[in-house]
Protein backbone atom coordinates (compact mmCIF):
# COMPACT_ATOMS: atom_id res chain seq x y z
CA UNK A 1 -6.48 -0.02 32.99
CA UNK A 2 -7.44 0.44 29.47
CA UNK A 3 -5.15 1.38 26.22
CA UNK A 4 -2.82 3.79 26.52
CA UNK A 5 -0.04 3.33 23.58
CA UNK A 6 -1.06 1.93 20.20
CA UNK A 7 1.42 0.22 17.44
CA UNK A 8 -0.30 0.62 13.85
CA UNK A 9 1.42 -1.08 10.93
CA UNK A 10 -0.36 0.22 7.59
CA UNK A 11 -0.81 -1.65 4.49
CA UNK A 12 -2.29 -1.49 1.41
CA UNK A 13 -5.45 -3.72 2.42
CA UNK A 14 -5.22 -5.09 5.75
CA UNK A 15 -3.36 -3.05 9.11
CA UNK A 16 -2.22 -4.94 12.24
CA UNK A 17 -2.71 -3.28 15.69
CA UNK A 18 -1.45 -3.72 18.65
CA UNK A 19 -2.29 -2.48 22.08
CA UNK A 20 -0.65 -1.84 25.35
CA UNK A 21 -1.98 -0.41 28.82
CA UNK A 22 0.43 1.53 31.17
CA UNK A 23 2.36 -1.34 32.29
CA UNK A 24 3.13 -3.16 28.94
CA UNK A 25 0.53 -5.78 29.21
CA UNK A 26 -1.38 -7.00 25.86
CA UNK A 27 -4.70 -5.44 25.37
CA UNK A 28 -5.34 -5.62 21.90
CA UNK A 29 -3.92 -7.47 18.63
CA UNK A 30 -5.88 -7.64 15.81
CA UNK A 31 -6.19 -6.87 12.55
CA UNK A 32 -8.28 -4.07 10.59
CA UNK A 33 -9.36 -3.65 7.27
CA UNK A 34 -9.03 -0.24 5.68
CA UNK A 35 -12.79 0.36 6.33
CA UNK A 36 -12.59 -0.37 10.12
CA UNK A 37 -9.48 1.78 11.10
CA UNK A 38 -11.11 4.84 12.05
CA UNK A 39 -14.22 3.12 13.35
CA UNK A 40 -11.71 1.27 15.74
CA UNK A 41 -10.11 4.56 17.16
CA UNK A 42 -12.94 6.30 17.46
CA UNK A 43 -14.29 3.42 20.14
CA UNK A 44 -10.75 3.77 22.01
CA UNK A 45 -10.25 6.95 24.97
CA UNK A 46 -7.69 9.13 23.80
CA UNK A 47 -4.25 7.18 23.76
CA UNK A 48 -0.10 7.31 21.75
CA UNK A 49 -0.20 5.80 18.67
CA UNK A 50 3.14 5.00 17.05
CA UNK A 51 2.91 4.32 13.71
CA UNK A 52 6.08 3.79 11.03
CA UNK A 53 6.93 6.67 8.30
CA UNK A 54 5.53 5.23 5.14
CA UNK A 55 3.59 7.10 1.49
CA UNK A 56 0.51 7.00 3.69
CA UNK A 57 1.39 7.63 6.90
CA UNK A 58 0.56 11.27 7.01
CA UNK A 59 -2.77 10.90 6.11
CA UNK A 60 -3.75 7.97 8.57
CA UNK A 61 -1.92 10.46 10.93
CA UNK A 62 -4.01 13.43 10.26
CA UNK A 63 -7.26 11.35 10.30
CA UNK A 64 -6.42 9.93 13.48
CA UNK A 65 -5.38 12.69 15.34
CA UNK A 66 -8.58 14.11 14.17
CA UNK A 67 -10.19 12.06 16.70
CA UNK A 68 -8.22 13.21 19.67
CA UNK A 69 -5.50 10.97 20.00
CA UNK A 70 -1.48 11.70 19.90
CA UNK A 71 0.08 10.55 16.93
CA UNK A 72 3.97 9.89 16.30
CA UNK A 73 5.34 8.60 13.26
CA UNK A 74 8.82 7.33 13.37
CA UNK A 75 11.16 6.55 10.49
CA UNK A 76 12.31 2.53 10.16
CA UNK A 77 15.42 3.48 11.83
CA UNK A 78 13.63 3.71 15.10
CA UNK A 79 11.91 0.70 14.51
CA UNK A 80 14.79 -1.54 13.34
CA UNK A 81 16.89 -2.34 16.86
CA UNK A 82 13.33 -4.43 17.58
CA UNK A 83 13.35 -6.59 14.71
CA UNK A 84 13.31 -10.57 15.74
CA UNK A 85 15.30 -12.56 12.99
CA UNK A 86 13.88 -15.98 11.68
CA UNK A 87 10.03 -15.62 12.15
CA UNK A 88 8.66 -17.54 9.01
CA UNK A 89 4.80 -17.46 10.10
CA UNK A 90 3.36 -13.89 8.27
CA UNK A 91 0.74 -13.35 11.21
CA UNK A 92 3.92 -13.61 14.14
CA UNK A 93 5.90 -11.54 12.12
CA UNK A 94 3.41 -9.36 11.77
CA UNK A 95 2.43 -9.15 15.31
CA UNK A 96 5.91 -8.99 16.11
CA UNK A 97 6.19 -5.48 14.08
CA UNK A 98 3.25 -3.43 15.89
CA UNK A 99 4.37 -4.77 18.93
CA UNK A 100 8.35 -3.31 18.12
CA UNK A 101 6.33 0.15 16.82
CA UNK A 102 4.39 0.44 20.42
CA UNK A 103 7.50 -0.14 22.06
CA UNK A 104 9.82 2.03 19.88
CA UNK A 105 7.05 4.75 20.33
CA UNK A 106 7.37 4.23 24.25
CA UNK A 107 11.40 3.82 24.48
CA UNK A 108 13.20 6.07 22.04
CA UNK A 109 13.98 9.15 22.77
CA UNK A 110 14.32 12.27 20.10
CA UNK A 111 12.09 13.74 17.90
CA UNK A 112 9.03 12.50 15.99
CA UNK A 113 7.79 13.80 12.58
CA UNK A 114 4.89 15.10 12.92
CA UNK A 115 1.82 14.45 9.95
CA UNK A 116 2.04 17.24 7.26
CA UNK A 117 -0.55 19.32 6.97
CA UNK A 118 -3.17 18.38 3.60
């Protein structure tokens, strides 16, 4: 079973991604540059991709989508009952927050935003 609900935390420089298949189980966690984002989804059958309301969230959004997959962008809110206290290594705690977005994107109900138009 391949990908089939993506968590995307965006940064300025350096995004962390993590991948699930249909029964929770890891498939991918890893980190992209800027340059390699959309080289990445375009490799990956269409899939969700949760992703956290942010300045550019939007755009990743509408580039994304672009390639055929679903995109859902929900505000911190959503994102916040998933949050595991006292992680002190950056890479777990980063890991740790793309793995709460794929889940949020996968348990909470309600509505989504969806990416404004350009």
């Amino acid at each position: 079973m391949g990908v089939t609900t993506i968590g995307l935390d965006l940064a300025k420089i350096v995004f962390q991604v993590h991948g699930i298949d249909g029964d929770g189980k890891v498939l991918v966690r890893r980190q992209l540059r800027r340059s390699e984002v959309l080289k990445f989804f375009q490799g990956l059958p269409a899939c969700l991709v949760g992703m956290e309301a942010c300045g550019t969230a939007h755009h990743w959004a509408r580039e994304i989508a672009a390639l055929g997959h679903t995109v859902k962008l929900m505000p911190p809110a959503y994102v916040k009952p998933y949050v595991k206290r006292g992680k002190t290594d950056a890479a777990v705690t980063l890991a740790n927050k793309t793995a709460r977005i794929a889940w949020a994107v996968l348990t909470r109900g309600g509505t989504y935003a969806a990416p404004t138009a350009a």
